[in-house]
N, C-alpha and C. Protein backbone atom coordinates (compact mmCIF):
# COMPACT_ATOMS: atom_id res chain seq x y z
N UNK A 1 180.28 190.07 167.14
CA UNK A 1 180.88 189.18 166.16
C UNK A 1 181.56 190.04 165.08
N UNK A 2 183.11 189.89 164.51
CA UNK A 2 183.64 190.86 163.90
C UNK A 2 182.84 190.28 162.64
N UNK A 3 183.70 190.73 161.53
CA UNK A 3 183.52 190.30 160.12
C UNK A 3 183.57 189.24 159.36
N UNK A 4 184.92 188.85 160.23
CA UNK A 4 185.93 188.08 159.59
C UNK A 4 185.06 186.44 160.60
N UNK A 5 184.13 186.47 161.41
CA UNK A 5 183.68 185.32 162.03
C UNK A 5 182.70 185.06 161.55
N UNK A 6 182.80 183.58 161.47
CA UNK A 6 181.08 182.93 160.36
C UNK A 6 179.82 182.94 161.53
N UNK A 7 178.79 182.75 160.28
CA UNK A 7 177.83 183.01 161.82
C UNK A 7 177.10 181.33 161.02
N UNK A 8 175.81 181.41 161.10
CA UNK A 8 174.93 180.30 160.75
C UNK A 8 174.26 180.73 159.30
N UNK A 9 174.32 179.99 158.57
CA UNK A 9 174.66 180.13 157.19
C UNK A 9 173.37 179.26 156.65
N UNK A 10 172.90 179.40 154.81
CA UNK A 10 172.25 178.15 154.19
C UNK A 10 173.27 177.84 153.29
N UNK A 11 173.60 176.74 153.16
CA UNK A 11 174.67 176.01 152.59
C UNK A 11 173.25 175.54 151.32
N UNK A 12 173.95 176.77 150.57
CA UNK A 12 173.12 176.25 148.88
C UNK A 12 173.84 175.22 147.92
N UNK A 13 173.48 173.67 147.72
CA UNK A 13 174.44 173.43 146.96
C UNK A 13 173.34 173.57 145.06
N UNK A 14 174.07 173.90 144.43
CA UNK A 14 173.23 174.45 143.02
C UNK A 14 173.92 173.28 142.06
N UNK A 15 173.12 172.80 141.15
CA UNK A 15 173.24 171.57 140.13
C UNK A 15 172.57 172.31 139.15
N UNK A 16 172.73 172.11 137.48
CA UNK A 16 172.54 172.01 136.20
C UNK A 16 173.10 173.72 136.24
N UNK A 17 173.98 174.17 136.91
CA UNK A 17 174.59 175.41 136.40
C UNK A 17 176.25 175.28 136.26
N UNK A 18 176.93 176.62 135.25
CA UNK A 18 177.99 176.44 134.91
C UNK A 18 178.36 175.57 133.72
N UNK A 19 177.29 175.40 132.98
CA UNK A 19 177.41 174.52 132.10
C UNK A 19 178.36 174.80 131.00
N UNK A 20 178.32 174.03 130.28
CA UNK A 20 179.60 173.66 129.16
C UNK A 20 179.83 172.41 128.85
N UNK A 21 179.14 172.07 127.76
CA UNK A 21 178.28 170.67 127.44
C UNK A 21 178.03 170.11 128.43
N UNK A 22 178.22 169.97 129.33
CA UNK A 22 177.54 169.37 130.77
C UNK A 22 177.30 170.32 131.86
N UNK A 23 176.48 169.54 132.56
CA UNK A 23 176.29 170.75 133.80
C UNK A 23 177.32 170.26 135.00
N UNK A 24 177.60 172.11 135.48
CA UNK A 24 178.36 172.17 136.69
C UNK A 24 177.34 172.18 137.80
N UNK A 25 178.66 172.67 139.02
CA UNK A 25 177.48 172.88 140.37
C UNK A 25 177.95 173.87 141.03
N UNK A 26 177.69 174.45 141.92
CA UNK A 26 178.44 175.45 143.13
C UNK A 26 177.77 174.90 144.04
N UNK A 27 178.63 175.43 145.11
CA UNK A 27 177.99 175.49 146.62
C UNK A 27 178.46 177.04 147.02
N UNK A 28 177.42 177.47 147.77
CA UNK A 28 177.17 178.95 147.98
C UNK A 28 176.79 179.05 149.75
N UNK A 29 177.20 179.80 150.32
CA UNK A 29 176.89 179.85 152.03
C UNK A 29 176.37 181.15 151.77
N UNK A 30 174.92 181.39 152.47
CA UNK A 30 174.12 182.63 151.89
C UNK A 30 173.27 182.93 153.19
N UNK A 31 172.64 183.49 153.52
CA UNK A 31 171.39 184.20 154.56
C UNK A 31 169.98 184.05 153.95
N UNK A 32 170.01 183.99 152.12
CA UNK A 32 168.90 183.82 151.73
C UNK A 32 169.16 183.20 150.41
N UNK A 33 168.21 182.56 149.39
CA UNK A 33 168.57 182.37 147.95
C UNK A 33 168.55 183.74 147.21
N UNK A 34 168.24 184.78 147.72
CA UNK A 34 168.36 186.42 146.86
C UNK A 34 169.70 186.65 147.29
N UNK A 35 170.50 186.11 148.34
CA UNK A 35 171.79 186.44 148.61
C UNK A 35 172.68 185.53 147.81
N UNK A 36 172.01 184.29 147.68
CA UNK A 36 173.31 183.33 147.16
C UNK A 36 173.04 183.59 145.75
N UNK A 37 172.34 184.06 145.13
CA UNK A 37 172.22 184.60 143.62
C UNK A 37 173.00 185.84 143.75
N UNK A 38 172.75 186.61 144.23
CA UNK A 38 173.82 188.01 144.19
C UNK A 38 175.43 187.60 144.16
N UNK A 39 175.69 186.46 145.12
CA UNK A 39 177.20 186.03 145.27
C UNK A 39 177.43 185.28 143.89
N UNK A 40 176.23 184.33 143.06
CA UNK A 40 176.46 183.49 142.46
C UNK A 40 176.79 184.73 141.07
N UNK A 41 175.90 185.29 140.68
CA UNK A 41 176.17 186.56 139.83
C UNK A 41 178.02 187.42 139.76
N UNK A 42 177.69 187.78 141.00
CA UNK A 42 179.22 188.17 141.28
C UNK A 42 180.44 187.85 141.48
N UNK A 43 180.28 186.60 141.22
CA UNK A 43 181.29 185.74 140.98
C UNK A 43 181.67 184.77 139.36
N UNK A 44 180.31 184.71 139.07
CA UNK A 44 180.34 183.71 137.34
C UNK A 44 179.81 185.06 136.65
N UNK A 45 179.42 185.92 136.69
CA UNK A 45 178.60 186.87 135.66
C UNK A 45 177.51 186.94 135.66
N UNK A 46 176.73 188.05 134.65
CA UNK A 46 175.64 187.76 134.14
C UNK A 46 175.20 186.56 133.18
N UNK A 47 176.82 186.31 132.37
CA UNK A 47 176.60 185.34 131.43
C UNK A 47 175.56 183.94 132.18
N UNK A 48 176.01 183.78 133.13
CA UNK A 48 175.74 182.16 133.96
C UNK A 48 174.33 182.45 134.56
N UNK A 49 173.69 183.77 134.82
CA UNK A 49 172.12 184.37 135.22
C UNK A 49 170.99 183.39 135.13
N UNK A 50 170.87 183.20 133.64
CA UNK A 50 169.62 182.80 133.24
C UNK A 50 169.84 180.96 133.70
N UNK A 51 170.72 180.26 133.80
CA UNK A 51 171.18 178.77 134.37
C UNK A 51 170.61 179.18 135.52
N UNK A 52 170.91 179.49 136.53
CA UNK A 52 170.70 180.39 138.19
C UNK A 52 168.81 180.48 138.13
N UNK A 53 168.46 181.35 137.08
CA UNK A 53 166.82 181.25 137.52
C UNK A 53 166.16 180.41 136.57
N UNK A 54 166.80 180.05 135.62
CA UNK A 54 165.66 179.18 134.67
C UNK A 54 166.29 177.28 135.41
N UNK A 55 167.25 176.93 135.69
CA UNK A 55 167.76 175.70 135.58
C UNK A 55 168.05 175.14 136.67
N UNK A 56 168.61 175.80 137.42
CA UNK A 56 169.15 175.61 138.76
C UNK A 56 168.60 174.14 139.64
N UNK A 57 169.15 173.14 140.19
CA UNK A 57 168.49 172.82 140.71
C UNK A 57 168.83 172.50 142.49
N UNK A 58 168.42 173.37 143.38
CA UNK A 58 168.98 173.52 144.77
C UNK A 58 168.52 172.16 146.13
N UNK A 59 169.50 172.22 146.58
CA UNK A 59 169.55 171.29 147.66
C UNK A 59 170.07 172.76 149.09
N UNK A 60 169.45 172.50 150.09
CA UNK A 60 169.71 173.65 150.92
C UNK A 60 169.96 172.82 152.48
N UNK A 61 170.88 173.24 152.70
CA UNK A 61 171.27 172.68 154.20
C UNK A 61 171.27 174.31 155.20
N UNK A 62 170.25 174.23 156.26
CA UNK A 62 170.45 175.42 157.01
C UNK A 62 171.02 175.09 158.06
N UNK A 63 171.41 176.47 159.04
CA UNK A 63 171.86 176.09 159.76
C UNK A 63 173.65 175.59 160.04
N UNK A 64 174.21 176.25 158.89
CA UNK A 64 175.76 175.39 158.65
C UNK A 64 176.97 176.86 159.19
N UNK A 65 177.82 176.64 160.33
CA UNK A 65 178.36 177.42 160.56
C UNK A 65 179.53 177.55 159.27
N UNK A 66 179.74 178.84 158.62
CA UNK A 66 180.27 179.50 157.22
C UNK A 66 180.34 180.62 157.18
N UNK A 67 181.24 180.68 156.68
CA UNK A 67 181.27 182.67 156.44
C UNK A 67 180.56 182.51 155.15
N UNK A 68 180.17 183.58 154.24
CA UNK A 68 179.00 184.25 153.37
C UNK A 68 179.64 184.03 151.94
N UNK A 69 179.28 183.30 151.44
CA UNK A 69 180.20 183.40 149.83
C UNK A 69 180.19 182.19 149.17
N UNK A 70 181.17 182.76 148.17
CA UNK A 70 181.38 181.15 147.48
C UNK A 70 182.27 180.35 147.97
N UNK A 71 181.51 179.00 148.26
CA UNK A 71 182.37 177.72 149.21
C UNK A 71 183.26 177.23 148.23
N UNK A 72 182.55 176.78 146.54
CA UNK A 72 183.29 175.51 145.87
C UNK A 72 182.62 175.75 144.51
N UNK A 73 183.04 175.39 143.28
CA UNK A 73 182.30 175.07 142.18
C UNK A 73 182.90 174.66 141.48
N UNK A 74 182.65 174.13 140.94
CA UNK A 74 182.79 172.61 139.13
C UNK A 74 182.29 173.33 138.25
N UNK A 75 182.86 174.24 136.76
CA UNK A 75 182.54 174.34 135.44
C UNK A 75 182.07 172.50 134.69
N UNK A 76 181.13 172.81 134.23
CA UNK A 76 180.86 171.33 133.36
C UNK A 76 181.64 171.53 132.30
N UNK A 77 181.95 170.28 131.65
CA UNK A 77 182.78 169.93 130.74
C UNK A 77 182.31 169.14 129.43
N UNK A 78 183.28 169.17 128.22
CA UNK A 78 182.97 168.08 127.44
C UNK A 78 183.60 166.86 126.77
């Protein structure tokens, strides 16, 4: 399987992060939640960290053919 082909994925979708008077969400395609935090980090910052382990609230679909990364996300608004 090259690089560039998805394999079987956990489709993380994440709620009460990204906030900004309201909460955002992402969806993350990961191998583990230590992976979809590394992508989620490397993509929003450290700033967005502490939302990620103190707030987060995950829904996990396994099993989802995806390549590895960030799928989608909503900044909250006010």
């Amino acid at each position: 399987m090259s690089n560039t082909e998805s394999k079987k994925m956990n489709l993380y979708i994440i709620n009460n992060v990204l906030s900004d008077y309201t909460s955002g969400m992402a969806v993350i395609a990961a191998e583990s939640k230590e992976q979809c935090r590394e992508f989620f980090i490397k993509e929003f910052s450290e700033y967005h960290a502490e939302e990620f382990d103190k707030y987060a609230i995950f829904t996990v679909i396994e099993g989802v053919q995806h390549s590895a990364g960030v799928v989608a996300y909503e900044y909250g608004g006010g």
